[in-house]
Protein backbone atom coordinates (compact mmCIF):
# COMPACT_ATOMS: atom_id res chain seq x y z
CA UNK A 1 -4.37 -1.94 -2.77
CA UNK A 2 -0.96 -2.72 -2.39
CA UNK A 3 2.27 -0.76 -2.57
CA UNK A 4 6.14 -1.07 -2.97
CA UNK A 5 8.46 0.67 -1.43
CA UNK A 6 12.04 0.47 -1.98
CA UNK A 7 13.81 0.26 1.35
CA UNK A 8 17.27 1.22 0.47
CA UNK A 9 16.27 4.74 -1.47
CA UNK A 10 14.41 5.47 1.82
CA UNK A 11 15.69 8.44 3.59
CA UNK A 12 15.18 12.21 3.57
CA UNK A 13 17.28 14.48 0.95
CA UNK A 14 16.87 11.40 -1.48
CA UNK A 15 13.76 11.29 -3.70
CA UNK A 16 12.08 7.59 -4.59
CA UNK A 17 9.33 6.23 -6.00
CA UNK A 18 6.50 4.00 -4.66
CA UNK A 19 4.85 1.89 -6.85
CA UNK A 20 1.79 -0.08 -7.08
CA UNK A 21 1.49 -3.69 -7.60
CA UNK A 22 1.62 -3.70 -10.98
CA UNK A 23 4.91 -1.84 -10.86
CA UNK A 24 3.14 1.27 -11.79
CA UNK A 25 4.50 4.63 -10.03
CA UNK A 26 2.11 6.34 -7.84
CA UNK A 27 2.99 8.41 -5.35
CA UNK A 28 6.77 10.05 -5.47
CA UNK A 29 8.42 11.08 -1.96
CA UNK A 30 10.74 14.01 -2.68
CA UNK A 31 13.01 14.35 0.41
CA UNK A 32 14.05 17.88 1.36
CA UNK A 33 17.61 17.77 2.60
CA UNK A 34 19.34 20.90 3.88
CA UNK A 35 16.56 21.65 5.96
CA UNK A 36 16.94 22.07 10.11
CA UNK A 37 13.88 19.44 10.24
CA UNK A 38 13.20 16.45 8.27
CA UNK A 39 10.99 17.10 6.11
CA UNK A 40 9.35 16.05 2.54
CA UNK A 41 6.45 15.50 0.28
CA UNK A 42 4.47 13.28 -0.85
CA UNK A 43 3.83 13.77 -4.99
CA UNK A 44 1.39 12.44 -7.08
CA UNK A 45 2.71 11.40 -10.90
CA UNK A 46 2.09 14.82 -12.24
CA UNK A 47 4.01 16.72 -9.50
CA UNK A 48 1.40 17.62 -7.43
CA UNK A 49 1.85 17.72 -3.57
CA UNK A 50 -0.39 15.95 -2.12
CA UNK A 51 1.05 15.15 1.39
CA UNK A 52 3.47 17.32 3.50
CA UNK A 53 5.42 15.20 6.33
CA UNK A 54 7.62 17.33 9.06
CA UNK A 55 9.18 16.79 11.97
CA UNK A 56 7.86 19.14 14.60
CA UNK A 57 10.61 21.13 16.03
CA UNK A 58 9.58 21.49 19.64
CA UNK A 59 8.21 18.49 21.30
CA UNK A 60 9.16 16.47 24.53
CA UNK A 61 8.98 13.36 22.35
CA UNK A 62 9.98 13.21 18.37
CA UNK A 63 6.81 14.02 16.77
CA UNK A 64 5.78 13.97 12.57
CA UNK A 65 3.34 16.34 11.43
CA UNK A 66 1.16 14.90 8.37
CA UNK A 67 -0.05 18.43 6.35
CA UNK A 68 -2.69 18.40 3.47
CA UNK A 69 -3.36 21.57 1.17
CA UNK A 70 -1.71 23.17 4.35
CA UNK A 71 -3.97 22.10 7.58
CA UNK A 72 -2.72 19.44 9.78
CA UNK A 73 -4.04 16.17 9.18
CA UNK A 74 -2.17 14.23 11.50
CA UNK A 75 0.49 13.94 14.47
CA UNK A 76 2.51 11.05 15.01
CA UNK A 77 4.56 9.83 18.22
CA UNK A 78 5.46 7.01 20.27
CA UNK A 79 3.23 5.62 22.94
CA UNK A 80 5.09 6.34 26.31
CA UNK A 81 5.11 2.60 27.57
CA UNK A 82 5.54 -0.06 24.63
CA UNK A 83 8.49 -2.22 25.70
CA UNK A 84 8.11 -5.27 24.31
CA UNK A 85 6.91 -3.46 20.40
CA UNK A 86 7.27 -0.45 19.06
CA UNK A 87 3.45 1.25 19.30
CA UNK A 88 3.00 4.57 17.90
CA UNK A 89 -0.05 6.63 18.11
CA UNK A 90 -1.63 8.50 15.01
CA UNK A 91 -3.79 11.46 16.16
CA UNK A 92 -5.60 12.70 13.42
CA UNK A 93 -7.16 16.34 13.50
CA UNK A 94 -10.76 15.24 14.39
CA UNK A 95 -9.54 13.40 17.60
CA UNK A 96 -9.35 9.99 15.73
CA UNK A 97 -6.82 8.07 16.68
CA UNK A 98 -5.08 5.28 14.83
CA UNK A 99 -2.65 2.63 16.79
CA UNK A 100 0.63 1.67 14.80
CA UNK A 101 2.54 -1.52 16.52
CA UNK A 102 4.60 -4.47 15.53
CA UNK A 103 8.57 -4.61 14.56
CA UNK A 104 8.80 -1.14 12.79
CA UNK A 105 12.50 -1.98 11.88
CA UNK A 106 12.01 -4.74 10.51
CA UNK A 107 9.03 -3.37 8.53
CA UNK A 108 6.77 -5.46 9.96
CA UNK A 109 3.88 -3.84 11.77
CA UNK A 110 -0.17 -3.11 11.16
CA UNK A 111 -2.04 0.63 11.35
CA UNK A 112 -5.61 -0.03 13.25
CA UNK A 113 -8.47 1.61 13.63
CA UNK A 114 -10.47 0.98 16.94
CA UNK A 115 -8.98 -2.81 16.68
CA UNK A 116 -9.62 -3.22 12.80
CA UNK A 117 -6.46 -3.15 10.34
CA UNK A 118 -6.85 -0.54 8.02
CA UNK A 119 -3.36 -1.54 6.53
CA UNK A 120 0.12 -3.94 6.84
CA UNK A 121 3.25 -2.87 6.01
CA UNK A 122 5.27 -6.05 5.40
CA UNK A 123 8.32 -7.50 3.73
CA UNK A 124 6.96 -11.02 3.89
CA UNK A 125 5.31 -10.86 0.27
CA UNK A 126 8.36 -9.61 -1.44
CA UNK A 127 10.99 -11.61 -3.11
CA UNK A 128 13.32 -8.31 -3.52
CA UNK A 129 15.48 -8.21 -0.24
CA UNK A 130 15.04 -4.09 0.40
CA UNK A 131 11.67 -4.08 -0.98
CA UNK A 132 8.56 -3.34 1.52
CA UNK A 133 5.29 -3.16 0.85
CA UNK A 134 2.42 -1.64 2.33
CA UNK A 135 -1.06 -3.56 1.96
CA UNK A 136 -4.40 -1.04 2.16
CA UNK A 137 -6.62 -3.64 3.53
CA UNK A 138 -10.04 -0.97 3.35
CA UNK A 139 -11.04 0.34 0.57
CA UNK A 140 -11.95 3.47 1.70
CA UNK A 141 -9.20 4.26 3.42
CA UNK A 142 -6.60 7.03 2.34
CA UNK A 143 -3.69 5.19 0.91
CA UNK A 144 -1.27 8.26 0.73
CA UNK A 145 -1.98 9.30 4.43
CA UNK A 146 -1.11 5.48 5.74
CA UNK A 147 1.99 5.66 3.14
CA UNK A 148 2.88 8.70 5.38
CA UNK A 149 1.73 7.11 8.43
CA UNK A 150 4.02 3.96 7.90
CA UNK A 151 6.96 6.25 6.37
CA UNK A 152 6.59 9.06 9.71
CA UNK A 153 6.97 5.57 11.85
CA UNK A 154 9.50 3.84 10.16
CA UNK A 155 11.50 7.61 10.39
CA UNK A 156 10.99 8.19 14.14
CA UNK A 157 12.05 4.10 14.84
CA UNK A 158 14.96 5.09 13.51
CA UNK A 159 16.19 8.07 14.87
CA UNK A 160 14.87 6.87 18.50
CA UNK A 161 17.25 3.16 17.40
CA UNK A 162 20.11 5.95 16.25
CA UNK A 163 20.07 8.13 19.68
CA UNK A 164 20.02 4.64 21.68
């Protein structure tokens, strides 16, 4: 399954779409601005809320929070010593952990599970300069949690390349 998202609409307080690759809109992300965290949600085509993303207020290190139906699903940060890439770690609620790494600014990076790709967020395939898209190599893998995974990274990449 693969995905487009449009770079330049990304940002919190702005609401975009993400389509599939048939230019079909899935999944909307409806930013929340005017809020003391960054927050939003991630929408299905009828409205519904299927994903909550958050930015958990008191942490040593940025941290997302990935919600479902109100339980945490997922905590996101930056591994402590990643010089040379930018590695994040995805802890999900059951203990599994997924590894995030590559050129997150760039949009350029891979979400693993134990050392197999579970998805590849590129802007290689696209022709449309602020165009990303993210590639859900498994097919039983959730496609809106890494949507939120690879959103939460490209987020916290920023803020961390913001503060520098």
């Amino acid at each position: 399954m693969r995905f487009q998202v449009r770079d330049r609409l990304l940002g919190f307080g702005e609401d975009y779409w993400i389509e599939d690759q048939h230019g079909d809109k899935v999944f909307l992300v409806d930013g929340k601005a005017m809020r003391i965290r960054d927050t939003f949600e991630l929408k299905d085509t009828h409205g519904r809320v299927l994903i909550d993303i958050h930015q958990k207020m008191f942490a040593l290190r940025d941290t997302m929070v990935i919600e479902r139906d109100g339980d945490v699903l997922a905590r996101i940060k930056r591994k402590r010593l990643s010089l040379l890439r930018n590695h994040y770690r995805v802890t999900l609620v059951d203990g599994t952990e997924l590894d995030v790494s590559g050129k997150i600014l760039d949009r350029e990076f891979a979400v693993e599970y134990d050392g197999e790709l579970l998805a590849v967020i590129s802007r290689r395939w696209l022709h449309v300069r602020e165009t990303y898209g993210v590639d859900v190599v498994r097919d039983d893998a959730d496609p809106a949690l890494l949507i939120a995974v690879a959103v939460c990274v490209i987020h916290l990449a920023e803020k961390e390349r913001e503060e520098d």
